[in-house]
N, C-alpha and C. Protein backbone atom coordinates (compact mmCIF):
# COMPACT_ATOMS: atom_id res chain seq x y z
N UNK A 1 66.30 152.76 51.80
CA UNK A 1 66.59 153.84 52.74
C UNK A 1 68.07 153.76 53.15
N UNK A 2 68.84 154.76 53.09
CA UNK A 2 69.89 154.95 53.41
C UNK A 2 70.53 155.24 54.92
N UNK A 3 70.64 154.51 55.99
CA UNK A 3 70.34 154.76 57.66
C UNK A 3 72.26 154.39 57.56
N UNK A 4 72.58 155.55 58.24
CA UNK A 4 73.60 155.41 58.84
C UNK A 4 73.62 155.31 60.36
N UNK A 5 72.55 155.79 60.63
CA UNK A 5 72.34 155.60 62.46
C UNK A 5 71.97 154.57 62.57
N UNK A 6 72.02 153.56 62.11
CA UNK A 6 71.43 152.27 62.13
C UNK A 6 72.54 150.99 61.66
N UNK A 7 73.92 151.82 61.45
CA UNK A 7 74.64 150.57 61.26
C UNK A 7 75.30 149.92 62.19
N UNK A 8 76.08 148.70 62.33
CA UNK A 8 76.40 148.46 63.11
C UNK A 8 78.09 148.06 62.75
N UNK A 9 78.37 148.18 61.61
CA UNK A 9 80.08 147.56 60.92
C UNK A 9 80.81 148.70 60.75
N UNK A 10 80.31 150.14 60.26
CA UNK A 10 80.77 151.63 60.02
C UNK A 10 82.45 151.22 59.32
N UNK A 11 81.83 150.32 58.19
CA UNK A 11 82.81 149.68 57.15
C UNK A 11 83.34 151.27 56.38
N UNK A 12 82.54 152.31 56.33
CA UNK A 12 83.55 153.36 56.12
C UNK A 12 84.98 154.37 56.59
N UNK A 13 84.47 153.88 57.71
CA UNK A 13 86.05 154.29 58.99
C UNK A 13 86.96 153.31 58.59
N UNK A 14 87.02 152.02 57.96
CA UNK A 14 87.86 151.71 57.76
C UNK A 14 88.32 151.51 55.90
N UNK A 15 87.79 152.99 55.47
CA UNK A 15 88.12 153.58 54.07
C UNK A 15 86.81 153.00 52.95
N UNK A 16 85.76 152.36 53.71
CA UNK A 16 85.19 151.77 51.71
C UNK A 16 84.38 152.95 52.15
N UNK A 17 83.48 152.87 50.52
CA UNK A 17 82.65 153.86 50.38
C UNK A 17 81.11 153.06 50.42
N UNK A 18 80.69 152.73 51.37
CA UNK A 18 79.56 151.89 50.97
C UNK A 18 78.10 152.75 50.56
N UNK A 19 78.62 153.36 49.77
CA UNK A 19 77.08 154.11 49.35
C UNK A 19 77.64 153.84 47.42
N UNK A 20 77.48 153.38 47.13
CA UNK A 20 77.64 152.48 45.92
C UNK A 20 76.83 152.05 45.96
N UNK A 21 76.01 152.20 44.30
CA UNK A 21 74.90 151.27 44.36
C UNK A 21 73.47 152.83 44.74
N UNK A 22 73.42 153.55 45.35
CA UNK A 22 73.14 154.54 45.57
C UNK A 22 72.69 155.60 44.02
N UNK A 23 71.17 156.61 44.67
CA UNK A 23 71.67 157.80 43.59
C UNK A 23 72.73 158.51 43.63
N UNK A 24 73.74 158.53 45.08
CA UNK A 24 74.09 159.76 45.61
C UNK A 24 75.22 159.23 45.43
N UNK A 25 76.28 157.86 44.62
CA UNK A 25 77.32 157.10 45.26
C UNK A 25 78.36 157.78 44.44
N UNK A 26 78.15 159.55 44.17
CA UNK A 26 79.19 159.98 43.53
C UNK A 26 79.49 160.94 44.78
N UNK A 27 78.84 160.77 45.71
CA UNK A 27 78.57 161.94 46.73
C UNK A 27 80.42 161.74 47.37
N UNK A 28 81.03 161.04 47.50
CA UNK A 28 82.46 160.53 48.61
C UNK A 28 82.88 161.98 47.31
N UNK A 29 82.95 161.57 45.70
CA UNK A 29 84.04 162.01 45.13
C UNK A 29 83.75 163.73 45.26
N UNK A 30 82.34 163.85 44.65
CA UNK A 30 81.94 165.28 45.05
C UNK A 30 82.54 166.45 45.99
N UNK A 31 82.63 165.34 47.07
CA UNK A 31 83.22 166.07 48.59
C UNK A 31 84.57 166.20 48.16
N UNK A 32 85.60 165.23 47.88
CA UNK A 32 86.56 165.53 47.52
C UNK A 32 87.31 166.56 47.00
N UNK A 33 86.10 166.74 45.87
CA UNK A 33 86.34 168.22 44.93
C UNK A 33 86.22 169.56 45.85
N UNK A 34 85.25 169.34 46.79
CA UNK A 34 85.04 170.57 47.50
C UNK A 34 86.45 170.12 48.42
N UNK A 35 86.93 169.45 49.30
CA UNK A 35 88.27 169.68 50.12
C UNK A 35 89.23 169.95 49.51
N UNK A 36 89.01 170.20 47.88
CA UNK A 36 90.71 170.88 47.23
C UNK A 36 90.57 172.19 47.07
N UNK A 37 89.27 172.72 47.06
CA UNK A 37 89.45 174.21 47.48
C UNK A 37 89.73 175.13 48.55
N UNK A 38 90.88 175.89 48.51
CA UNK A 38 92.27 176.05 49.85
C UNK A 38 91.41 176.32 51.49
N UNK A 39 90.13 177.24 51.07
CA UNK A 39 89.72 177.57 52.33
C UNK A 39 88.89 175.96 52.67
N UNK A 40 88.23 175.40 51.91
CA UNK A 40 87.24 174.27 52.71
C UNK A 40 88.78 173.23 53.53
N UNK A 41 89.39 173.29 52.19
CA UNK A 41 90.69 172.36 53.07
C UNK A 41 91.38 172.63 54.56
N UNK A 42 91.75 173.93 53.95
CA UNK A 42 92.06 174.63 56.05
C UNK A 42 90.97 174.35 56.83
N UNK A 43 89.75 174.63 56.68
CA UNK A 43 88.79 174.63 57.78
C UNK A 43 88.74 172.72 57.98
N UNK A 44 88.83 172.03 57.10
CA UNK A 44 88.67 170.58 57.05
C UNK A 44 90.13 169.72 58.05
N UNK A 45 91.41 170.17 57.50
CA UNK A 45 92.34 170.34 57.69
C UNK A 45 92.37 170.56 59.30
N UNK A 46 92.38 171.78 59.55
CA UNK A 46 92.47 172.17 61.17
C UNK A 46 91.45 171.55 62.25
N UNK A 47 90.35 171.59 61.42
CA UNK A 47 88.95 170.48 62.51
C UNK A 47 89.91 168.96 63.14
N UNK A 48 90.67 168.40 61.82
CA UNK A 48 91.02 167.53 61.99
C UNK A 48 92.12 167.23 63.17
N UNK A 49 93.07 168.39 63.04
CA UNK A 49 94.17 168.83 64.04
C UNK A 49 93.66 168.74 65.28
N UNK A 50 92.60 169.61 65.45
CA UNK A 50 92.37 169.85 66.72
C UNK A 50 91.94 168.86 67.26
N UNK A 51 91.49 167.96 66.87
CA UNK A 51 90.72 166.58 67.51
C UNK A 51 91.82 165.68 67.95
N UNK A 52 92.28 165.64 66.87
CA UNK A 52 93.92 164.91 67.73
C UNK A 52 94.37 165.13 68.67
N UNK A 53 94.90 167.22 68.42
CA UNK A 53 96.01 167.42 69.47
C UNK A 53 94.99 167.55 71.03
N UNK A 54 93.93 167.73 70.61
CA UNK A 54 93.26 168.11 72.13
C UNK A 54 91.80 167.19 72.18
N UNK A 55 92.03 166.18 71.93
CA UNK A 55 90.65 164.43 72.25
C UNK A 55 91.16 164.82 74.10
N UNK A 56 89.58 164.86 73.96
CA UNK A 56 89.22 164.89 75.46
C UNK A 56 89.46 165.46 76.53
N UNK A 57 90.44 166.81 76.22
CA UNK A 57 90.91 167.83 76.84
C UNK A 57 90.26 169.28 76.84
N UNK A 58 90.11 169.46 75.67
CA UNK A 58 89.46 170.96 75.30
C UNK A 58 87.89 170.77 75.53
N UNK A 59 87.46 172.08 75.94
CA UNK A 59 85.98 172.08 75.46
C UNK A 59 85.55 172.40 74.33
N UNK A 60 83.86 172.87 74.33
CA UNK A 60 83.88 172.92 72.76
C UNK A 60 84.01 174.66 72.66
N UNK A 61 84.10 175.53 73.78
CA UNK A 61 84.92 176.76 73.79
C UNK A 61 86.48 177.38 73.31
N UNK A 62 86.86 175.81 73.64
CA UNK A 62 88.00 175.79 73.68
C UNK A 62 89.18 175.60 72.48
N UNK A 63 88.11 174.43 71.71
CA UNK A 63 88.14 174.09 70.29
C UNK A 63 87.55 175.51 69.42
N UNK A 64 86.46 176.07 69.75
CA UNK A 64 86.39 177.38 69.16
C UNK A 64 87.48 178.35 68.88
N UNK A 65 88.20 178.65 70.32
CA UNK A 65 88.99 179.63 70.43
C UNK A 65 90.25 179.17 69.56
N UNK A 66 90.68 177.90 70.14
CA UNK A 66 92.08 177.27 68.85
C UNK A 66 91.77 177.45 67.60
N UNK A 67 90.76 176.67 67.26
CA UNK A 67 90.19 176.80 65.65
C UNK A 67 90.19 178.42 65.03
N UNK A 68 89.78 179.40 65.38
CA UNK A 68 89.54 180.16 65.27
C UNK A 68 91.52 181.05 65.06
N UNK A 69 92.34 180.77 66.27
CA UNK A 69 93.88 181.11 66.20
C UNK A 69 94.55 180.52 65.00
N UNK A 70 94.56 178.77 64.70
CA UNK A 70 94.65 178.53 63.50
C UNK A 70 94.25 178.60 62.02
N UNK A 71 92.59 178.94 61.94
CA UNK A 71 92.30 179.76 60.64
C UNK A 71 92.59 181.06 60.39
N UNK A 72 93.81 181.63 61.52
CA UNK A 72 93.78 183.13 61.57
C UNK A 72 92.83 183.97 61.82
N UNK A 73 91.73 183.49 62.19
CA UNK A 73 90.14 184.72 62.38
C UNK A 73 90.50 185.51 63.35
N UNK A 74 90.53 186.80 63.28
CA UNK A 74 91.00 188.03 64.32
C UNK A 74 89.04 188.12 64.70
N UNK A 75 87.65 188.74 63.37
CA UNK A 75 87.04 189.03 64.16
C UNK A 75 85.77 187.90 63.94
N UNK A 76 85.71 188.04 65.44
CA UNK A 76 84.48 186.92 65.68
C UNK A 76 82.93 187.48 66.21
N UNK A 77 82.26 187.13 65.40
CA UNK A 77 80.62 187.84 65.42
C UNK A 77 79.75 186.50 66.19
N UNK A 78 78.78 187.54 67.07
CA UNK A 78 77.77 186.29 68.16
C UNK A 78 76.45 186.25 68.01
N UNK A 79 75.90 185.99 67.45
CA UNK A 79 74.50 185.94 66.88
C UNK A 79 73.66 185.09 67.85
N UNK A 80 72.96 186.09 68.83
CA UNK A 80 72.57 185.35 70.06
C UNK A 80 71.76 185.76 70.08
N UNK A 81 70.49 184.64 71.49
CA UNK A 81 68.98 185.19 71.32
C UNK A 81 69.49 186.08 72.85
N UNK A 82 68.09 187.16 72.55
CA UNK A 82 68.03 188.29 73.77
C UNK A 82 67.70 187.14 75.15
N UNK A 83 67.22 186.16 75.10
CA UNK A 83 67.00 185.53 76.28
C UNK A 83 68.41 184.99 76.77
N UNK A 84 69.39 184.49 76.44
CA UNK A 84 70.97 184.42 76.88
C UNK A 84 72.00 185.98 76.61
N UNK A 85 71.45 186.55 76.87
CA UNK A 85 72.08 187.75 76.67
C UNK A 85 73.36 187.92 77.59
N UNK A 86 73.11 186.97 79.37
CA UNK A 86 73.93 187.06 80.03
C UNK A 86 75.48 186.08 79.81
N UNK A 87 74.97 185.07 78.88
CA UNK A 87 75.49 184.07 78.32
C UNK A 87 76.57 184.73 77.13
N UNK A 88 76.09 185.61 76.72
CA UNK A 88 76.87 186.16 75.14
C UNK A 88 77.82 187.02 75.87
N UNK A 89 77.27 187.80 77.19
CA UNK A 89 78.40 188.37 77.34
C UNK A 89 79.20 188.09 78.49
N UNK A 90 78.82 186.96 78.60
CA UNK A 90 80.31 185.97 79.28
C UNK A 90 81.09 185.80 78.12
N UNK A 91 80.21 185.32 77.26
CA UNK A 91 81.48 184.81 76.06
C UNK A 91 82.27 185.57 75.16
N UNK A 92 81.73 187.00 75.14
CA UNK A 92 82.33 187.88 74.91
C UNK A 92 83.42 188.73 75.17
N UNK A 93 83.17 188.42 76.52
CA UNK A 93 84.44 188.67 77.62
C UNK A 93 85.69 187.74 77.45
N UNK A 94 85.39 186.79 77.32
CA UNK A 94 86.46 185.47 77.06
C UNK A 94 86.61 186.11 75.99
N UNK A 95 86.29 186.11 74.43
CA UNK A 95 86.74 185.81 73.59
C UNK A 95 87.77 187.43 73.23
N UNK A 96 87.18 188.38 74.08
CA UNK A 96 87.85 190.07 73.62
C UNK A 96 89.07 189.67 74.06
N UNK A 97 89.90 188.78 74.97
CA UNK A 97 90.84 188.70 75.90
C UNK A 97 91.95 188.82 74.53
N UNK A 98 91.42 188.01 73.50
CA UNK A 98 91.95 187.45 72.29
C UNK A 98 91.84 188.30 70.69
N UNK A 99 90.45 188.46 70.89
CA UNK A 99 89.67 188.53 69.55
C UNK A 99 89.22 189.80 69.48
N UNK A 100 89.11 190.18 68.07
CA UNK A 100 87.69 191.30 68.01
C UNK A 100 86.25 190.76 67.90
N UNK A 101 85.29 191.50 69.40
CA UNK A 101 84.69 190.36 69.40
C UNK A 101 83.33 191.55 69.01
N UNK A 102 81.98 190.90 68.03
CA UNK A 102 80.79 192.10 67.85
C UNK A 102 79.34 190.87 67.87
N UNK A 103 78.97 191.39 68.72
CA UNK A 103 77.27 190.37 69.22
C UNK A 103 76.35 191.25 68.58
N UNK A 104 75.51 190.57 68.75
CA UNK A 104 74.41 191.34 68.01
C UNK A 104 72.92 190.28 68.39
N UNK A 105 72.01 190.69 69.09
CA UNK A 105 70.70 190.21 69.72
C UNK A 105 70.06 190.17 68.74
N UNK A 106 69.22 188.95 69.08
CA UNK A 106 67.95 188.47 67.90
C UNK A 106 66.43 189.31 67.50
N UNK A 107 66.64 190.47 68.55
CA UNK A 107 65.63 191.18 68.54
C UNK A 107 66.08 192.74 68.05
N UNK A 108 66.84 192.43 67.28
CA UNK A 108 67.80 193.85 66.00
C UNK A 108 67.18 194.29 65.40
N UNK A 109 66.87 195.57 65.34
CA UNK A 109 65.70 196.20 64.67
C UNK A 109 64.52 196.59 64.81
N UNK A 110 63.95 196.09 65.96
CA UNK A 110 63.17 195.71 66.64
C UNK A 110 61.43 195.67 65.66
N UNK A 111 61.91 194.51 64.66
CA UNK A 111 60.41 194.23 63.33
C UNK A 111 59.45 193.64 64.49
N UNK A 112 58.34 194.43 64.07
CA UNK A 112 56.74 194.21 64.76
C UNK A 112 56.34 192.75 64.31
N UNK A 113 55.70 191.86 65.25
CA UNK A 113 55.37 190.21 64.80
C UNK A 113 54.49 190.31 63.74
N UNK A 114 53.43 191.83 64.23
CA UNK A 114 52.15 192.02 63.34
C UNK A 114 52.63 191.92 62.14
N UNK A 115 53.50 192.21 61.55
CA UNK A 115 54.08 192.68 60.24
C UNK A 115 54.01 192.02 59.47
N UNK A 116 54.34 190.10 60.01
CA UNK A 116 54.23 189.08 59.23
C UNK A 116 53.34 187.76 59.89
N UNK A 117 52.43 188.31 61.22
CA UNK A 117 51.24 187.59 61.39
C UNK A 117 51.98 186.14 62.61
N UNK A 118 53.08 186.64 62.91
CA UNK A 118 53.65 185.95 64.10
C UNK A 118 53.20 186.07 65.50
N UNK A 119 52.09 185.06 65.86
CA UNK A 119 51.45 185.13 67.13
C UNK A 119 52.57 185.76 67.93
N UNK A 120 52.01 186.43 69.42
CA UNK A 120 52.71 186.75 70.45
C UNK A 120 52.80 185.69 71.51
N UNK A 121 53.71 185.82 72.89
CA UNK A 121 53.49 185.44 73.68
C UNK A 121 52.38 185.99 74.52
N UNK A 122 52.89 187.23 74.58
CA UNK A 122 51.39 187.90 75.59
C UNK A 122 50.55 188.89 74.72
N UNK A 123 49.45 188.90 74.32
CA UNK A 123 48.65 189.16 73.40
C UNK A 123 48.44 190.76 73.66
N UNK A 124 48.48 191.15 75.01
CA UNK A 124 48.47 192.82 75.38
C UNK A 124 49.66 193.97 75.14
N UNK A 125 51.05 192.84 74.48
CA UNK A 125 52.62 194.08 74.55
C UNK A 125 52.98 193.85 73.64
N UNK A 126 53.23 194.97 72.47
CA UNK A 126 54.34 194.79 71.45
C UNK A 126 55.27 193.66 71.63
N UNK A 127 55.75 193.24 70.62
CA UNK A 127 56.74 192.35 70.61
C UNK A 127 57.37 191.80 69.37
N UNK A 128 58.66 192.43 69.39
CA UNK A 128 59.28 192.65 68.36
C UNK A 128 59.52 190.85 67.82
N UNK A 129 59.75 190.39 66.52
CA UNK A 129 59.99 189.39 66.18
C UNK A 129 61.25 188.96 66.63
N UNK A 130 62.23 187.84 66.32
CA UNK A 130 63.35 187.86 66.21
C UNK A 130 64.14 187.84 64.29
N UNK A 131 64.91 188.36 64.55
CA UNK A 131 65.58 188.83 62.73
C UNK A 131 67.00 188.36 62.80
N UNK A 132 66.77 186.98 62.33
CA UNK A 132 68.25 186.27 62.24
C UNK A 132 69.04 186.94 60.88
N UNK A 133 68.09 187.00 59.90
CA UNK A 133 68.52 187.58 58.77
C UNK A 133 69.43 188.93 59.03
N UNK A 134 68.14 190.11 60.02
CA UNK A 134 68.87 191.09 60.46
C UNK A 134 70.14 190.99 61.11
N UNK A 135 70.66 190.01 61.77
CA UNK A 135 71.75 189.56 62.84
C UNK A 135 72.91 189.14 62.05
N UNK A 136 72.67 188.35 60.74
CA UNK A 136 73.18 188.08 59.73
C UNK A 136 74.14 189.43 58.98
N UNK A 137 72.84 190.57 58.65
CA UNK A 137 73.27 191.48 57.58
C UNK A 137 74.31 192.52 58.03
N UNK A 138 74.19 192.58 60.02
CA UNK A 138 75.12 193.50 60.48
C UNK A 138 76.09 192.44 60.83
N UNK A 139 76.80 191.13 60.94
CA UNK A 139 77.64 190.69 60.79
C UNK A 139 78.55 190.55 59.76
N UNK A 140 77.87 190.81 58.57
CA UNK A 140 78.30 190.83 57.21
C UNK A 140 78.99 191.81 56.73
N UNK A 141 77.86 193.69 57.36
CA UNK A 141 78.75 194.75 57.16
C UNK A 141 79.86 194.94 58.60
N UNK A 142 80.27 194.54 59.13
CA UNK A 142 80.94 194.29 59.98
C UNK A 142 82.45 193.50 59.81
N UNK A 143 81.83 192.33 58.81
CA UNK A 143 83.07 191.33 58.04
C UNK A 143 83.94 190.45 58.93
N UNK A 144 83.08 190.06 59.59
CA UNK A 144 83.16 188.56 60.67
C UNK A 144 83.80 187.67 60.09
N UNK A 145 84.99 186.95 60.66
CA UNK A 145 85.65 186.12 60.29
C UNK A 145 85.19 184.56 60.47
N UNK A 146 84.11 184.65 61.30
CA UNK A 146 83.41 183.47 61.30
C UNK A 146 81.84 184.33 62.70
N UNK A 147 81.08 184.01 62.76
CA UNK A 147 80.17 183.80 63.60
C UNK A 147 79.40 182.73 64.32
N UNK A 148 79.50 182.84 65.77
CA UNK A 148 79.18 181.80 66.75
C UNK A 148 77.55 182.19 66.52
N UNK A 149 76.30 180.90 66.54
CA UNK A 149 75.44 180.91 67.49
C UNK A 149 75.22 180.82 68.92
N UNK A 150 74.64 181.66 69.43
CA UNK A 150 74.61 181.47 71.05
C UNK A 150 72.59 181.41 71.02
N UNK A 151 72.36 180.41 71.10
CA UNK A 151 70.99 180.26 71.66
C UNK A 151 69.94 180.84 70.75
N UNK A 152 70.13 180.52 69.52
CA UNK A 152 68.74 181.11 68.32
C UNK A 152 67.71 179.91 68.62
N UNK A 153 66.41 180.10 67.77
CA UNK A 153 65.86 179.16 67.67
C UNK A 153 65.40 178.38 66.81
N UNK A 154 65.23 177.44 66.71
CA UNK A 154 64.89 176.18 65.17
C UNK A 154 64.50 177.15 64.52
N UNK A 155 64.80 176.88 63.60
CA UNK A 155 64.24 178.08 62.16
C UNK A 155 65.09 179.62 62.23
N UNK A 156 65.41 180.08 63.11
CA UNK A 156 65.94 180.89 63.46
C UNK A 156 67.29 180.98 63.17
N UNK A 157 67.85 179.90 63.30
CA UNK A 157 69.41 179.79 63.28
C UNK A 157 69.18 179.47 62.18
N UNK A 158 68.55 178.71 61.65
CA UNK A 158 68.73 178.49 59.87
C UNK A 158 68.71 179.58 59.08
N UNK A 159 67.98 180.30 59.55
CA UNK A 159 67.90 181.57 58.30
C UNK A 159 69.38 182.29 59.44
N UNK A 160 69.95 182.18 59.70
CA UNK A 160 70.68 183.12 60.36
C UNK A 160 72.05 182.57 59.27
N UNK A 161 72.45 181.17 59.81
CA UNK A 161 73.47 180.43 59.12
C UNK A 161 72.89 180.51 57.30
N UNK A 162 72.03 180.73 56.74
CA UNK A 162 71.81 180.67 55.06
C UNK A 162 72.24 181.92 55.15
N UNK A 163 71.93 182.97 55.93
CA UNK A 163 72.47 184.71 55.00
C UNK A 163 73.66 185.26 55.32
N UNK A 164 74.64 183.89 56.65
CA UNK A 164 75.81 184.76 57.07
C UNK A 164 77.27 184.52 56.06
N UNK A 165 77.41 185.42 55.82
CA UNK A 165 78.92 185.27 54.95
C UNK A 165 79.76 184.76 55.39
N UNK A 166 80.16 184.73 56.64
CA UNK A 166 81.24 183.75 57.24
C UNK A 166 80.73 182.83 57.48
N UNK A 167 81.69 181.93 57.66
CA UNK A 167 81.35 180.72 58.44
C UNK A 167 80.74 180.47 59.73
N UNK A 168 79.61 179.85 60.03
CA UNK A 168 79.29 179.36 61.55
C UNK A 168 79.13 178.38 62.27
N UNK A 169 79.49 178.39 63.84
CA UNK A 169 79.53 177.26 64.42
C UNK A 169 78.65 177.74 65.21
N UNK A 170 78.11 176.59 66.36
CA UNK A 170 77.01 177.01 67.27
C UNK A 170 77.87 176.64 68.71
N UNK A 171 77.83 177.17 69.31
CA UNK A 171 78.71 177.65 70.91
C UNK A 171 77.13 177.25 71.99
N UNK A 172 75.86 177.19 71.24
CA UNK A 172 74.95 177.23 72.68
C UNK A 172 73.46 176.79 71.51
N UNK A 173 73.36 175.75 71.84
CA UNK A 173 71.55 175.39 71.20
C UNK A 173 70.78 175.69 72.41
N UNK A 174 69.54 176.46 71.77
CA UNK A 174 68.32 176.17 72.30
C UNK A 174 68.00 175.47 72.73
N UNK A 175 67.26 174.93 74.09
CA UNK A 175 66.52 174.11 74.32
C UNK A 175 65.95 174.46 75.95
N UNK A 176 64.87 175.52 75.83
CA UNK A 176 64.44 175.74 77.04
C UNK A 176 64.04 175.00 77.97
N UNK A 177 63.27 173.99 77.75
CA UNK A 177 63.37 172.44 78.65
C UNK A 177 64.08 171.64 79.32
N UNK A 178 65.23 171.42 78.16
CA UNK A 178 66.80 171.20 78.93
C UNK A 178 68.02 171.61 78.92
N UNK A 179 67.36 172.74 79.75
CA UNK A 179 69.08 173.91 79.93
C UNK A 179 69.64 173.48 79.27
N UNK A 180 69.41 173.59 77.56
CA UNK A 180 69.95 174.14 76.64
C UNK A 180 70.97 172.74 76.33
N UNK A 181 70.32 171.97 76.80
CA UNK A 181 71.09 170.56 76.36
C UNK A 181 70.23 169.40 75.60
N UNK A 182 70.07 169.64 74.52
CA UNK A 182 69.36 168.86 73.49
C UNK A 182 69.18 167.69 73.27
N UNK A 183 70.42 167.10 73.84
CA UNK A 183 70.93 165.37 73.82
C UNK A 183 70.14 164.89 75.02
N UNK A 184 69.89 165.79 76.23
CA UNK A 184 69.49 164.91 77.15
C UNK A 184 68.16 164.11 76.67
N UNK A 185 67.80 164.72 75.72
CA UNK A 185 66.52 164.21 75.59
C UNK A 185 66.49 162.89 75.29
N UNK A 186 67.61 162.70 74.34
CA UNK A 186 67.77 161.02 74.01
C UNK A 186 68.58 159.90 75.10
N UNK A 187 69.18 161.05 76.14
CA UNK A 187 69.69 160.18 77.30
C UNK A 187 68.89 159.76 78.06
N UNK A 188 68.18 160.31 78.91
CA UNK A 188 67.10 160.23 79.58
C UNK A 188 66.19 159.24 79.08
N UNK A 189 65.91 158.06 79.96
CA UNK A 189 64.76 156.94 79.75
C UNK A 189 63.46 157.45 79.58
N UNK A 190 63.35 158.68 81.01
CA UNK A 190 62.25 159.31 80.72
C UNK A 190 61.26 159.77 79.33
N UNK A 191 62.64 160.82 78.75
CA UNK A 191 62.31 160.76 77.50
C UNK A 191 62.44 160.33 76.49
N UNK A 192 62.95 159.25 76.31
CA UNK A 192 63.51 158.34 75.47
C UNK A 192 61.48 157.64 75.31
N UNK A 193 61.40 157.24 76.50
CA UNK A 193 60.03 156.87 76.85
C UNK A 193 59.14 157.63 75.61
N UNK A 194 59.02 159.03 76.69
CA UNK A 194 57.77 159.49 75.84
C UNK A 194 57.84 159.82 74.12
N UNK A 195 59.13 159.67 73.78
CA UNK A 195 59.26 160.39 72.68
C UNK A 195 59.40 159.10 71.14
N UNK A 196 59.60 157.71 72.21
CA UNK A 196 59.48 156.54 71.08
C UNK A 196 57.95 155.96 71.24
């Protein structure tokens, strides 16, 4: 088994490749090949910048908005669930100051659950699915220079990030339990508790 969360020397920060010996121990050079192609390199390239020039200063809004000035991206697409809706257009507001900015809600189109046998919440009211794909296809004819997630859900954001043509970062995870903070779960003894 291959556990990187489990080491304790992280003999690769200081340059070896310890996955040698491995099926995958061509995987270091592989990557390589992909950082000589000009766009993975800029996006690789500038991640790197920004961590330098702004460790422990910027947020991760903040790192968005730079990242975004240095890859040149003018328009930025928000692929958000209808339940943060108030959330997307805070961030929307920020980002128009700058950007061309186009959101688009997870409930686009508004596809019936019946359609593909997706229980409801309340069994008596229509209720449209959510269509990351759909959220995807009008970001695409649109021609988004990258697209933020704001609050999709597991499975949701995956098919959202597989059909979007630009690039995406996530600005806001899910996690209705903990206001949308995912990590607490492993901070917390509490749940550290119930969950080992």
């Amino acid at each position: 088994m291959y556990n990187c969360s489990n080491c304790k020397s992280n003999v690769c920060y200081q340059g070896k490749d310890c996955a040698k010996g491995y099926d995958f121990s061509d995987a270091a050079a592989k990557a390589r090949n992909i950082y000589e192609q000009e766009e993975d390199n800029k996006i690789l390239t500038v991640a790197g910048r920004i961590e330098v020039e702004h460790y422990m200063k910027y947020t991760r809004l903040e790192e968005i908005m730079e990242f975004c000035r240095l890859m040149e991206y003018r328009k930025i697409g928000i692929a958000s669930c209808v339940g943060l809706s108030a959330e997307a257009d805070i961030l929307t507001k920020i980002l128009s100051k700058e950007f061309e900015v186009h959101s688009v809600c997870c409930k686009n189109g508004g596809i019936n659950k019946d359609d593909y046998g997706i229980p409801h919440l309340k069994k008596e009211r229509y209720e449209a699915t959510c269509n990351p794909a759909g959220q995807a296809e009008v970001l695409n004819s649109i021609g988004t220079d990258i697209n933020l997630i704001v609050g999709l859900c597991v499975g949701h954001d995956i098919l959202f990030s597989k059909y979007s043509k630009a690039p995406c970062t996530t600005f806001i995870v899910k996690d209705r339990v903990l206001a949308h903070n995912p990590a607490a779960a492993i901070y917390s003894n509490y749940y550290k508790r119930k969950l080992l």
